[in-house]
Protein backbone atom coordinates (compact mmCIF):
# COMPACT_ATOMS: atom_id res chain seq x y z
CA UNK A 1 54.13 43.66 -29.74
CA UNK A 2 54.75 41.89 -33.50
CA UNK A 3 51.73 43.32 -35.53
CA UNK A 4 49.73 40.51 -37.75
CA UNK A 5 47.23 41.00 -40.33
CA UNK A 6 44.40 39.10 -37.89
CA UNK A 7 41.84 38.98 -41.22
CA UNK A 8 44.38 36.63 -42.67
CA UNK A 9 45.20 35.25 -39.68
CA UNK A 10 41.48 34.49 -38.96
CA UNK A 11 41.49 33.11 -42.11
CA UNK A 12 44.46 30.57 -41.61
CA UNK A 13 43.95 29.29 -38.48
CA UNK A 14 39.71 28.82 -39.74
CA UNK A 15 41.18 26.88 -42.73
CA UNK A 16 43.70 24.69 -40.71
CA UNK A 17 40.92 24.03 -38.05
CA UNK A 18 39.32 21.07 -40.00
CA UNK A 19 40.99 17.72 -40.72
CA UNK A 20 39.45 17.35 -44.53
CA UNK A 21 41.37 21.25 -44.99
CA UNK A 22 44.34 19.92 -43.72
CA UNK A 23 44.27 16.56 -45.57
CA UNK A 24 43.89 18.36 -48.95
CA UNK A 25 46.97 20.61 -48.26
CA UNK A 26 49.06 17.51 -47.30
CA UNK A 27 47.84 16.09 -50.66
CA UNK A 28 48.78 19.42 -52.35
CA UNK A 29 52.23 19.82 -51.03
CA UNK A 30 53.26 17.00 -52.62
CA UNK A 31 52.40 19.11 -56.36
CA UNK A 32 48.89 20.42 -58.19
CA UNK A 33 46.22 18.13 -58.39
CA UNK A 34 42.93 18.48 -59.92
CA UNK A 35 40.08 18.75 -58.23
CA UNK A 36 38.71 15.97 -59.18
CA UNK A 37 42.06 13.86 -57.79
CA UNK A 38 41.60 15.51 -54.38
CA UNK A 39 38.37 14.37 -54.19
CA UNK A 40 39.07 11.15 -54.42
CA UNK A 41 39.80 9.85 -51.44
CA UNK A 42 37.09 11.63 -49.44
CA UNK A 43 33.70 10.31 -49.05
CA UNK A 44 32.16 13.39 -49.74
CA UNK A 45 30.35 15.10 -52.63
CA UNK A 46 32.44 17.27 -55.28
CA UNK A 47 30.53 20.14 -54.06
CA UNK A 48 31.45 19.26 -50.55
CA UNK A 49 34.84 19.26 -51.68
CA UNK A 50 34.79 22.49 -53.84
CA UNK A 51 33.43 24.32 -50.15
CA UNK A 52 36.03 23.05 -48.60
CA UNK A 53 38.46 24.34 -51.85
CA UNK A 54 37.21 27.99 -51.22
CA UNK A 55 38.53 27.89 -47.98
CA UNK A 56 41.59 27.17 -48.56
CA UNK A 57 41.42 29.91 -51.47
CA UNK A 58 40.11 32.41 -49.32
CA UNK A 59 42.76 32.09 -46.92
CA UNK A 60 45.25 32.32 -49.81
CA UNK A 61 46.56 28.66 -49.10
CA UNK A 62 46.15 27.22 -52.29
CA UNK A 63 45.65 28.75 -55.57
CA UNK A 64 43.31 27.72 -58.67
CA UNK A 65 45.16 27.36 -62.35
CA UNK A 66 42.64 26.74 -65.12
CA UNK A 67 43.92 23.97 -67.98
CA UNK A 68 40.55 24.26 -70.22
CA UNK A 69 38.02 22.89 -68.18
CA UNK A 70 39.80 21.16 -65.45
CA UNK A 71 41.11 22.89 -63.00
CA UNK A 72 44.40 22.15 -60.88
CA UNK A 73 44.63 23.14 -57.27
CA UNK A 74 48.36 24.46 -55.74
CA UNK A 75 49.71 24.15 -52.00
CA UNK A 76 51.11 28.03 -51.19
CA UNK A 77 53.09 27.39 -48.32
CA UNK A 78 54.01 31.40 -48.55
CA UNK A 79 49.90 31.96 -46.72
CA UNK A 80 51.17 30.25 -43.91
CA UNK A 81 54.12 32.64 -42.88
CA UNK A 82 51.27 35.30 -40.61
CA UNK A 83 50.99 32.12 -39.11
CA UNK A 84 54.07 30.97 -38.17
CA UNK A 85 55.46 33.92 -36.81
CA UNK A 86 52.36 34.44 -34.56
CA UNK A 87 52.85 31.11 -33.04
CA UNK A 88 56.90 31.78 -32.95
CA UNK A 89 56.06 35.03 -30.89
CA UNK A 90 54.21 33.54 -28.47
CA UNK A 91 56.46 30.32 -28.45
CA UNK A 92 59.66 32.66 -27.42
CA UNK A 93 57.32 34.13 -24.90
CA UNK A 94 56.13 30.92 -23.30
CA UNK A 95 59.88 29.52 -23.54
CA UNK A 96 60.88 32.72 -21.35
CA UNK A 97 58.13 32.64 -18.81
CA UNK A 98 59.17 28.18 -18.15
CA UNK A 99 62.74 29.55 -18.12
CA UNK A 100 61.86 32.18 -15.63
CA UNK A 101 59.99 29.72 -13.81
CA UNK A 102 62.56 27.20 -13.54
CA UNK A 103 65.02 29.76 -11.72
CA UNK A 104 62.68 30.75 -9.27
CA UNK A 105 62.13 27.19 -9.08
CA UNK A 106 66.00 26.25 -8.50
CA UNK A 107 66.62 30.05 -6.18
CA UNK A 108 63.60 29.03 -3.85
CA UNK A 109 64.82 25.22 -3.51
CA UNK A 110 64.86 24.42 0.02
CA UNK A 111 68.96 23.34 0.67
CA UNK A 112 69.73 19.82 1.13
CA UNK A 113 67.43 18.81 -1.92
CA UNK A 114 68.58 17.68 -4.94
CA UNK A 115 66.94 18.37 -8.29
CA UNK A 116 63.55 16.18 -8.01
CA UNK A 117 63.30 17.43 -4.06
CA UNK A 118 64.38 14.33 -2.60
CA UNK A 119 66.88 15.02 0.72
CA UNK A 120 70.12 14.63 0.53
CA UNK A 121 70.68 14.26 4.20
CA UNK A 122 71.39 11.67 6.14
């Protein structure tokens, strides 16, 4: 079994679970942005936005550089990696158990069937 820190990948998976979260880290992987840029296009409040900022932080997916007093938000993808390799795990699993399936599948095929179990007799 592939061990995973599950804190952080609570975290993730709680910070890609909402479509605002996931809008501001499309926005962000195109470069920084202030805050005040991502909140643009939202119809939110700025402190709606900044809640939605700490999530992201907390789960380590974006970081916060200070230029005097605006502050400019940064996509790291690097957060994400816990999360890809859980989902590749279980992926390679699920790919196994539909191959597995498919050979019982074709071994238990009654003969004179072809592939979508239509006869092929007479």
């Amino acid at each position: 079994m592939v061990k995973y820190n599950e804190r952080a990948l609570d975290a993730t998976f709680h910070a890609l679970a909402d479509p605002t979260r996931r809008a501001i880290l499309a926005r962000l992987s195109l470069g920084q942005v202030s805050v005040g840029e991502l909140a643009k296009p939202f119809e939110m409040s700025l402190p709606a936005v900044s809640k939605h900022l700490k999530v992201l932080e907390g789960a380590q997916l974006i970081t916060r550089h200070r230029d005097g007093r605006v502050s400019r938000m940064e996509f790291n993808p690097d957060a994400m990696m816990g999360a890809v390799d859980w989902i590749t795990h279980y992926k390679k699993f699920w790919e196994s158990q539909l191959d597995k399936l498919a050979r019982f599948l074709e071994d238990t095929k009654p003969t004179g069937e072809d592939n979508n179990g239509k006869n092929t007799k007479g």
